[in-house]
Protein backbone atom coordinates (compact mmCIF):
# COMPACT_ATOMS: atom_id res chain seq x y z
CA UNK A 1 119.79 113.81 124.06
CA UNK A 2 120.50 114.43 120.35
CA UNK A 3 123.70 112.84 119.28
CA UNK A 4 125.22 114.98 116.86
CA UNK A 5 124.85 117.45 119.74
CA UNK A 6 126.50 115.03 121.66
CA UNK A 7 129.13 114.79 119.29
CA UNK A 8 129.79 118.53 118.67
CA UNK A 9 129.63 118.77 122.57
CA UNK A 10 132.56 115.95 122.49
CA UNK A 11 134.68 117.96 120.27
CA UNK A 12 134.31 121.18 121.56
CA UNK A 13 135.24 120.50 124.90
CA UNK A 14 137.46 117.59 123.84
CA UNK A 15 136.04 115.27 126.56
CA UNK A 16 135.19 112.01 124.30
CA UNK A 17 133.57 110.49 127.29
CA UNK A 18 131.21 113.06 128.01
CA UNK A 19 128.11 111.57 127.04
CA UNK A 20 128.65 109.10 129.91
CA UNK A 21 129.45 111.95 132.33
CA UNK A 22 126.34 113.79 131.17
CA UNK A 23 124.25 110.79 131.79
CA UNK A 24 126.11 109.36 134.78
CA UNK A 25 126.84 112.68 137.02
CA UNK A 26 123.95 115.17 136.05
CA UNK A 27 120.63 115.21 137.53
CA UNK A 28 117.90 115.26 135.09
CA UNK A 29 116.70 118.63 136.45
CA UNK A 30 120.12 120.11 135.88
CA UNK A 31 120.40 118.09 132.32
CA UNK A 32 117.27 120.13 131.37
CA UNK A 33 117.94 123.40 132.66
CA UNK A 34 121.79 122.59 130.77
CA UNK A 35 119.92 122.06 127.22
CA UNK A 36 117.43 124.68 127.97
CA UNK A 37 120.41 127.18 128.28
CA UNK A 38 122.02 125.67 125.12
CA UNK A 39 118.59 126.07 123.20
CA UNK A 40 117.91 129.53 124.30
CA UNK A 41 121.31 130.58 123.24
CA UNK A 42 120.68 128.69 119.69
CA UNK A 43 117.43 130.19 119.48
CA UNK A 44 118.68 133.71 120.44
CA UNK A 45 121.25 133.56 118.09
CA UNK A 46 118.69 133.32 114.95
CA UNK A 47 117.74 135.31 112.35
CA UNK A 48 114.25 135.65 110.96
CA UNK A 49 115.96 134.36 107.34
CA UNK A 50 117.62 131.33 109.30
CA UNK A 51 114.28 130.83 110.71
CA UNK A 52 112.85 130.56 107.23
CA UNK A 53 115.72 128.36 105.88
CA UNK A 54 115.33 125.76 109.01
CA UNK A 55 111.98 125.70 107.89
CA UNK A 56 112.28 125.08 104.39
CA UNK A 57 114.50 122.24 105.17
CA UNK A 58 113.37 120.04 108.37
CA UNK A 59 110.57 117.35 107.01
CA UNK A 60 109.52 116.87 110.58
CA UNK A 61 108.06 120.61 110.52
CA UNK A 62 106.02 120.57 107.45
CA UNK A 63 102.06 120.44 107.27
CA UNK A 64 100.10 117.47 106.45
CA UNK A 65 98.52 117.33 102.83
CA UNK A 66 95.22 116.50 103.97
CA UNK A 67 92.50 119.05 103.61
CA UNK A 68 91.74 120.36 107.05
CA UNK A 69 88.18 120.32 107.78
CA UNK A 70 87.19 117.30 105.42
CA UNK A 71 89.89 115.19 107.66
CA UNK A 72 88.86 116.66 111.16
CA UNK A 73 85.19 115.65 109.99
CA UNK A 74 86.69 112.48 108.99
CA UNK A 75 88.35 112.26 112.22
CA UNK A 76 84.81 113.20 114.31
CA UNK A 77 83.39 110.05 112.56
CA UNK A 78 85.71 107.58 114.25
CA UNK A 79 85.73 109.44 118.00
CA UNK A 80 81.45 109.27 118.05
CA UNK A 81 81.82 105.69 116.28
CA UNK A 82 84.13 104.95 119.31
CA UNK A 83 81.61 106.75 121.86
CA UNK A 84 79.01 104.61 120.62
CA UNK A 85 80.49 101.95 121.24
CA UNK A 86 81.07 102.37 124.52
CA UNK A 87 84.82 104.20 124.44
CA UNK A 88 85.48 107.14 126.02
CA UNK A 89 87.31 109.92 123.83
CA UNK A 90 90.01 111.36 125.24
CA UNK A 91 91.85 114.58 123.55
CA UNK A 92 95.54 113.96 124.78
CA UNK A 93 98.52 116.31 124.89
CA UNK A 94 100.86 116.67 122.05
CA UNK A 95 103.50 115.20 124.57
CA UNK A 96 104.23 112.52 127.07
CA UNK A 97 106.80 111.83 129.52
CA UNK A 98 110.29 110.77 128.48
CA UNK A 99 110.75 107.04 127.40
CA UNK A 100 106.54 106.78 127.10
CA UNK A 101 107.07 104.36 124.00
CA UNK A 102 111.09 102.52 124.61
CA UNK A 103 110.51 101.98 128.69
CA UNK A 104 107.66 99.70 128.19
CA UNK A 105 107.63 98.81 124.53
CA UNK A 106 110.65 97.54 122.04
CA UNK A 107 110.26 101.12 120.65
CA UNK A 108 114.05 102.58 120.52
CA UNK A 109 114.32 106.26 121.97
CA UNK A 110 115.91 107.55 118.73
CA UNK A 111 112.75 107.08 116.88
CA UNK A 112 111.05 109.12 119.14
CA UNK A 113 111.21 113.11 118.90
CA UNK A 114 112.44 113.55 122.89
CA UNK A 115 111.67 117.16 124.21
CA UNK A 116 112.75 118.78 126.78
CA UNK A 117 110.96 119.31 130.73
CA UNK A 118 110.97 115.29 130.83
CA UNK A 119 108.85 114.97 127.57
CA UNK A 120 108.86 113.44 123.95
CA UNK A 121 106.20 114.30 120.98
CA UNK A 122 103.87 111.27 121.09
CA UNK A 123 104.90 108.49 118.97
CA UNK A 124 102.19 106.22 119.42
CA UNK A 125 99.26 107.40 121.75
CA UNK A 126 97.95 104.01 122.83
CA UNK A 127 101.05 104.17 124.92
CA UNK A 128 99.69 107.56 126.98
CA UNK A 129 96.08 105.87 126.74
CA UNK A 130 98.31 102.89 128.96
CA UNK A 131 99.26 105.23 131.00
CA UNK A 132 95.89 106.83 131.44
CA UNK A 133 94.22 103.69 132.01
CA UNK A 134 96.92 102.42 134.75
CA UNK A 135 96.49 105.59 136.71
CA UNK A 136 92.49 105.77 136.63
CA UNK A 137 92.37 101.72 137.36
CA UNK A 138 95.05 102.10 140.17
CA UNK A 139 93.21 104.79 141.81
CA UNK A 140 89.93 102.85 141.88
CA UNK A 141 91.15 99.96 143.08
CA UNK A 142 91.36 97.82 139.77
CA UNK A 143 87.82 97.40 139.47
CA UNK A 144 86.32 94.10 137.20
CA UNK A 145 84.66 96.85 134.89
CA UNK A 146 86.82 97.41 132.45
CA UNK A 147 88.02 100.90 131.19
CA UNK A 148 87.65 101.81 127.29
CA UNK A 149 89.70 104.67 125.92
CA UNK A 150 89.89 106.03 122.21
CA UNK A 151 91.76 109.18 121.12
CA UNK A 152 92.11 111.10 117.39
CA UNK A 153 95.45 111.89 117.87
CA UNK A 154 98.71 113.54 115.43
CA UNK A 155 101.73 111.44 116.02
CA UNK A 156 105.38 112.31 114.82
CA UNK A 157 108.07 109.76 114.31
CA UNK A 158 111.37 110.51 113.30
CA UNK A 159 112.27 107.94 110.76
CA UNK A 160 112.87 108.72 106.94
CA UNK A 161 110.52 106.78 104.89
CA UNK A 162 109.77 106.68 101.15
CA UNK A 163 106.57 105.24 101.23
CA UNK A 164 103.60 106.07 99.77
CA UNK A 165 101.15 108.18 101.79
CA UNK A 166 103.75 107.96 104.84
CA UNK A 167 104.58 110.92 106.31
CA UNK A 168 106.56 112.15 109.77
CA UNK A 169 103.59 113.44 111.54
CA UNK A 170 100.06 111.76 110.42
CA UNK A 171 96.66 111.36 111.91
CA UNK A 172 95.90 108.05 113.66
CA UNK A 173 92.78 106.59 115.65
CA UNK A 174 93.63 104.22 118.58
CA UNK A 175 91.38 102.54 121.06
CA UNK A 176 92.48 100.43 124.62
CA UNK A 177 90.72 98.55 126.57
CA UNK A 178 92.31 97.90 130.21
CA UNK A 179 90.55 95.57 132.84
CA UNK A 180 91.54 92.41 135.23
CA UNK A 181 92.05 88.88 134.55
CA UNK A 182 88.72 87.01 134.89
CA UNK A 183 89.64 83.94 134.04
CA UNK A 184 89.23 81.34 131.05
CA UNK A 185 90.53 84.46 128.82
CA UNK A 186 87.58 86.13 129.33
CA UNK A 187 88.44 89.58 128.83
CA UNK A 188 90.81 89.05 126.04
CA UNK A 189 88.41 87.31 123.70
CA UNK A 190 85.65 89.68 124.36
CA UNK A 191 87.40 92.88 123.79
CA UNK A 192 89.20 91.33 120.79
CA UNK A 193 85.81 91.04 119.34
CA UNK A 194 84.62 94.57 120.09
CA UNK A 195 87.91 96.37 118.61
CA UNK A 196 87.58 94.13 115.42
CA UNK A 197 83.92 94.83 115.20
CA UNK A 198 83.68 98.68 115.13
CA UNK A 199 87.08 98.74 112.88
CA UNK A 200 84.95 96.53 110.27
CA UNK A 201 81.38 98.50 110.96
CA UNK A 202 83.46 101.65 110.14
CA UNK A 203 85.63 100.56 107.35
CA UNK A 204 82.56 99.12 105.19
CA UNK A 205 80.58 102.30 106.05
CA UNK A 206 83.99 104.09 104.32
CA UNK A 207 84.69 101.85 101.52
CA UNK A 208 81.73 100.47 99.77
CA UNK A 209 81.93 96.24 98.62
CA UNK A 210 85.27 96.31 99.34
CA UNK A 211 86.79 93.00 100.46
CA UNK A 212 87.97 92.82 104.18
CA UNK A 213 90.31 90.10 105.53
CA UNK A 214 91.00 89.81 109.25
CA UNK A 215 94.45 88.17 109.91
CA UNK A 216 96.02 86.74 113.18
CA UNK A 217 99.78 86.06 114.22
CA UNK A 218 100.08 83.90 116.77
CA UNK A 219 103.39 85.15 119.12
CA UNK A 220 104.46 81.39 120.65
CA UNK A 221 106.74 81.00 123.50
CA UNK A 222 106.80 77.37 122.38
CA UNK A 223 106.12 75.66 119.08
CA UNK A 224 102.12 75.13 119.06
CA UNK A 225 101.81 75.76 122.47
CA UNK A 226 99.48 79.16 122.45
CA UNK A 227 96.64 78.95 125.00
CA UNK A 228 95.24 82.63 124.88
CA UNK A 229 95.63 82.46 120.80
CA UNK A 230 93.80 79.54 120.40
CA UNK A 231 90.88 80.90 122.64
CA UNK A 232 91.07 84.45 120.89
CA UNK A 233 91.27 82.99 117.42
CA UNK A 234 88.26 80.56 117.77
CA UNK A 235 85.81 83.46 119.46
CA UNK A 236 86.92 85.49 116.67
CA UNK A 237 85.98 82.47 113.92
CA UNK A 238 83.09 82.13 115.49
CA UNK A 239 81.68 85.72 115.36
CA UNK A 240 83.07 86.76 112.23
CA UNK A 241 81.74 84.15 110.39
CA UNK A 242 81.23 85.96 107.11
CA UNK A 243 85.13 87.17 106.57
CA UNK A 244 88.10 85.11 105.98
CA UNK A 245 90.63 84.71 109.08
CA UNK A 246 94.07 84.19 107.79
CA UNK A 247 96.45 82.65 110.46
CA UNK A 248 100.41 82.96 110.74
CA UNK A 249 102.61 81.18 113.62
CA UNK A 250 106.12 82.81 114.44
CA UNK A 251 108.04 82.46 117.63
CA UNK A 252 107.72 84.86 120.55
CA UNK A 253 111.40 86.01 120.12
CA UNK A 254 110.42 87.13 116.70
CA UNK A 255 108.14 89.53 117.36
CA UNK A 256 108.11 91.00 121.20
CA UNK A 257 105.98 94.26 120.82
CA UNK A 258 102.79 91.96 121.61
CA UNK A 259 101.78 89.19 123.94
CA UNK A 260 100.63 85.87 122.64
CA UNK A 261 98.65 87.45 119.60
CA UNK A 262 98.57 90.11 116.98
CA UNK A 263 95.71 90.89 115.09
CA UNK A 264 95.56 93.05 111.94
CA UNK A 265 92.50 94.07 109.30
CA UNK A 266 93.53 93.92 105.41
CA UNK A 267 91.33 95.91 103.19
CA UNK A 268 91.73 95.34 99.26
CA UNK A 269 90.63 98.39 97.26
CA UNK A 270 91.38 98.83 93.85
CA UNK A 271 93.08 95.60 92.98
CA UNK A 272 95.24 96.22 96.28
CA UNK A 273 95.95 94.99 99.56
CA UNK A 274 96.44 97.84 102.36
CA UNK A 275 96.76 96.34 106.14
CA UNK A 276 95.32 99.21 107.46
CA UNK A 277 94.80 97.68 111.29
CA UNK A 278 97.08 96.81 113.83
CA UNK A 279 96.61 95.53 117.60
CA UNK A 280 97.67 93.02 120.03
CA UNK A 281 97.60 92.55 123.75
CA UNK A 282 100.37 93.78 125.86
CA UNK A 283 101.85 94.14 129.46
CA UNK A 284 102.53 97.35 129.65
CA UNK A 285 99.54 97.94 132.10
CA UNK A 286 101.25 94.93 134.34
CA UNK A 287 104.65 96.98 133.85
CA UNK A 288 103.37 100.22 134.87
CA UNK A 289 101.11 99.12 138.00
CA UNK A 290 103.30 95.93 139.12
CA UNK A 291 99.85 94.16 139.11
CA UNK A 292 100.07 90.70 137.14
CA UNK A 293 96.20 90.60 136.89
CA UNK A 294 95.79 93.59 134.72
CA UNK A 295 94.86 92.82 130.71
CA UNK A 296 95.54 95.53 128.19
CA UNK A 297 95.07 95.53 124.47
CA UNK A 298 95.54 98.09 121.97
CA UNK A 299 94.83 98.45 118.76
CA UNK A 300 95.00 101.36 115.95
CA UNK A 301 94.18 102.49 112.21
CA UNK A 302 96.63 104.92 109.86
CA UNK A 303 93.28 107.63 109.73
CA UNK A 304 95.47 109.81 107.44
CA UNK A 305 96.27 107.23 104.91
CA UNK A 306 92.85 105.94 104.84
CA UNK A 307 91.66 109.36 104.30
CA UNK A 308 93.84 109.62 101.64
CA UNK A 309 93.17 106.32 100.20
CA UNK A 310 89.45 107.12 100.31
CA UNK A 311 89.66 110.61 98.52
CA UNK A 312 92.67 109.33 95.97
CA UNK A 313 95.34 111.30 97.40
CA UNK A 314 98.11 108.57 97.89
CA UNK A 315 101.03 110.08 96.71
């Protein structure tokens, strides 16, 4: 729930524990049908000129900058690059359920747009393409073929920022791929290879003789002691043998959104350096299922600010 609504709530009733009473003695049925009462009063209560001024003034509400049709064609390019690669394109909702980024992730809740009817705007869609994957794998059986999901998708996060081509709501492209544990890392360093591979096939189709650099944190529970990122980073040397492979080492407690490795894409264009790739391995399959076999890893590119980058529209 909001906070400042919490707070006004507070002071009008002049309960200052009420948040905890809320939270502690309401069901979340009658929590909902409480804020949609408040929220069709609110909403009741405007006029069209309100309306207008509310507009004028919430950042989270505005459109993008990005020409429409040149970015959805942009945005077709990655989903059949994805297809062709063996992905499966998924067009998700513009919401998931409550805590879909903060009950598996490190995400906190308050950077997340929550909604009401036990939802939240996405945040980060390779969470729901978790979720997706967990429930199709579950239902089979957890099969050894592995499941490969990609999605085009809007996300909106609610934290100011003042950066440069960094907007509230922005396009992204994400790809998962979910499967078992087949031993000797099997899965991880093959699937690391094919997410790396179609964001570099894609990027030097976009950005002619520009330099790529792939780089790779290793996420160690004890100093130098990194089994699955030693096997990931050497299949990764070994097929990539044309680009340079810069390697960091921090510890585990550092950095707790991925497991063992994160793995990133730098692209220099125009005397800079843009990271535009980002992607680990995860538990959040293992999480959702309660099945320690299951291997996950996501992985995602900023398709708005490329676009933007590519057609000189950084602001």
């Amino acid at each position: 729930m909001n906070d400042l609504f919490l707070q006004r709530l507070c002071r009008e009733t002049g309960v200052p524990d009420l948040p905890d009473l809320l939270c502690e003695r309401l069901s979340p049925s009658d929590l909902s049908a409480l804020l949609l009462e408040v929220y069709r009063r609110q909403a009741g209560g405007l006029t069209p000129a309100a309306l207008l001024s509310a507009y004028k003034k919430n950042r989270l509400v505005k459109p993008s900058a990005v020409h429409a049709v040149s970015f959805r064609e942009f945005e077709l390019e990655w989903l059949r690059a994805g297809v062709a690669a063996g992905f499966e394109a998924l067009e998700l909702s513009p919401v998931g359920p409550v805590g879909s980024c903060s009950a598996v992730a490190t995400v906190h809740q308050h950077k997340v747009l929550s909604a009401l009817r036990g939802t939240e705007v996405v945040a980060d869609c390779t969470n729901i393409l978790a979720l997706e994957a967990s429930v199709r794998r579950q239902a089979a059986g957890y099969p050894t073929a592995p499941l490969h999901l990609c999605a085009a998708h809007r996300h909106l996060r609610t934290p100011q920022t003042h950066i440069p081509g960094f907007t509230a709501h922005f396009g992204v492209f994400c790809l998962i791929s979910s499967g078992r544990d087949t031993g000797s890392f099997a899965f991880e360093k093959e699937k690391i290879v094919s997410h790396i591979s179609l964001y570099l096939r894609m990027l030097r189709n976009i950005f002619e003789n520009a330099r790529l650099m792939i780089t790779l944190k290793a996420l160690d529970t004890k100093p130098e002691q990194n089994p699955l990122f030693e096997a990931v980073s050497e299949s990764i040397r070994s097929r990539f043998t044309d680009l340079p492979v810069l390697v960091t080492r921090i510890p585990r407690q550092q950095q707790e959104y991925y497991q063992a490795l994160q793995f990133g894409i730098v692209l220099e264009y125009q005397g800079c350096e843009f990271p535009v790739i980002d992607g680990g391995f995860t538990d959040w399959t293992q999480k959702l299922t309660g099945n320690r076999k299951e291997r996950f890893i996501a992985s995602g590119i900023g398709l708005e600010f490329v676009w933007k980058l590519r057609t000189g529209q950084l602001g």
